[in-house]
Protein backbone atom coordinates (compact mmCIF):
# COMPACT_ATOMS: atom_id res chain seq x y z
CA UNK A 1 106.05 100.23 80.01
CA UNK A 2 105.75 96.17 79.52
CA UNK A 3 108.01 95.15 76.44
CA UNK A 4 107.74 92.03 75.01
CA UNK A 5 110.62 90.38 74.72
CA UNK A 6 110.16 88.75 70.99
CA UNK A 7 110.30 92.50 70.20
CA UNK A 8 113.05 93.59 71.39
CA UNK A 9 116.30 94.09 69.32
CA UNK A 10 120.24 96.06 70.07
CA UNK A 11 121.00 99.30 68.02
CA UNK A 12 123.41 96.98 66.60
CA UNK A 13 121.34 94.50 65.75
CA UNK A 14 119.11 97.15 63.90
CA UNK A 15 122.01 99.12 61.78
CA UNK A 16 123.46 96.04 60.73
CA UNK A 17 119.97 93.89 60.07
CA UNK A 18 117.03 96.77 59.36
CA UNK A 19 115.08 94.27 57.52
CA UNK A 20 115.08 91.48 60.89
CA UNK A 21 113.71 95.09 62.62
CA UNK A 22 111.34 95.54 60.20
CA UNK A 23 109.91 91.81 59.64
CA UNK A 24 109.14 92.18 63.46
CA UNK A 25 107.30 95.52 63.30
CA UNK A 26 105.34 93.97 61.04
CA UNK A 27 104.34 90.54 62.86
CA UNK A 28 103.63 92.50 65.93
CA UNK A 29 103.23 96.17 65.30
CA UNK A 30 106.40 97.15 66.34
CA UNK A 31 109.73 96.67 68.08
CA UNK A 32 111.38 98.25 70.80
CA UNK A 33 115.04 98.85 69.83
CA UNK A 34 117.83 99.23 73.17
CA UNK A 35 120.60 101.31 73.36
CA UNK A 36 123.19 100.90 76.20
CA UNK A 37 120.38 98.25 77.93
CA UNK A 38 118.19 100.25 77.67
CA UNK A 39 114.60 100.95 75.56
CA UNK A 40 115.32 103.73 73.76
CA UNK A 41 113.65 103.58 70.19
CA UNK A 42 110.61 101.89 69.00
CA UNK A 43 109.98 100.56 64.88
CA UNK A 44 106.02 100.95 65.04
CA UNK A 45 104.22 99.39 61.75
CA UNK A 46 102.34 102.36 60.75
CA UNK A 47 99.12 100.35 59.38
CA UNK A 48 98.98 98.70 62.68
CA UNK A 49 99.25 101.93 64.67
CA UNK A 50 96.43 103.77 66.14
CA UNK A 51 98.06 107.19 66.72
CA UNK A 52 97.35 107.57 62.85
CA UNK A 53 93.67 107.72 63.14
CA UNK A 54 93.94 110.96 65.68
CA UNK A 55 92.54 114.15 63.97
CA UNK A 56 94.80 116.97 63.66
CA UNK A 57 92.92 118.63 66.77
CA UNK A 58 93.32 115.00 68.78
CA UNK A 59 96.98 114.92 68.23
CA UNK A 60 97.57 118.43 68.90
CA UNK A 61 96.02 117.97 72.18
CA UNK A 62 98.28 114.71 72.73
CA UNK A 63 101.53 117.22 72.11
CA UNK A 64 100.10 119.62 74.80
CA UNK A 65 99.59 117.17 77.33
CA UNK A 66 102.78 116.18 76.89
CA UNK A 67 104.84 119.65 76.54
CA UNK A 68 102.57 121.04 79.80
CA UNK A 69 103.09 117.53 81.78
CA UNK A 70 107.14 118.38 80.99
CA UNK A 71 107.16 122.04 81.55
CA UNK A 72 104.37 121.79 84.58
CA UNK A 73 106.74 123.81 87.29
CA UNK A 74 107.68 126.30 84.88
CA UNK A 75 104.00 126.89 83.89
CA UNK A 76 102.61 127.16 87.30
CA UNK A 77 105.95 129.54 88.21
CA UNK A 78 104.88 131.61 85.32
CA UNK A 79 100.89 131.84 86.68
CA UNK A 80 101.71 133.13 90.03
């Protein structure tokens, strides 16, 4: 995952200063918030974002992928 860095804030930063969080989700579609040094959250402008134009089928199949990518071993365990 590339993160730019002008989007990039602490938890801290974000409890104490939402709006800063906010004014860059909406300059650049969203911002990647770390916890412990690490990316762990992301603010993502919702006009800006994509994922909203999926049909209900599209993003169901998006959540599958996902849950059968996870679960994969236990899947294929459960085929034999």
């Amino acid at each position: 995952m590339l993160i730019n860095t002008n989007q990039v804030i602490s938890i801290t930063e974000a409890n104490q200063n939402f709006s800063r969080a906010a004014k860059i989700a909406d300059r650049d579609g969203s911002v990647v918030i770390f916890k412990n040094n690490k990316p762990r959250y992301m603010l993502v402008n919702l006009a800006d974002n994509p994922t909203i134009d999926l049909s209900d089928d599209e993003k169901i199949d998006v959540v599958a992928a996902r849950i059968l990518q996870k679960h994969r071993k236990a899947f294929e365990e459960l085929a034999k």
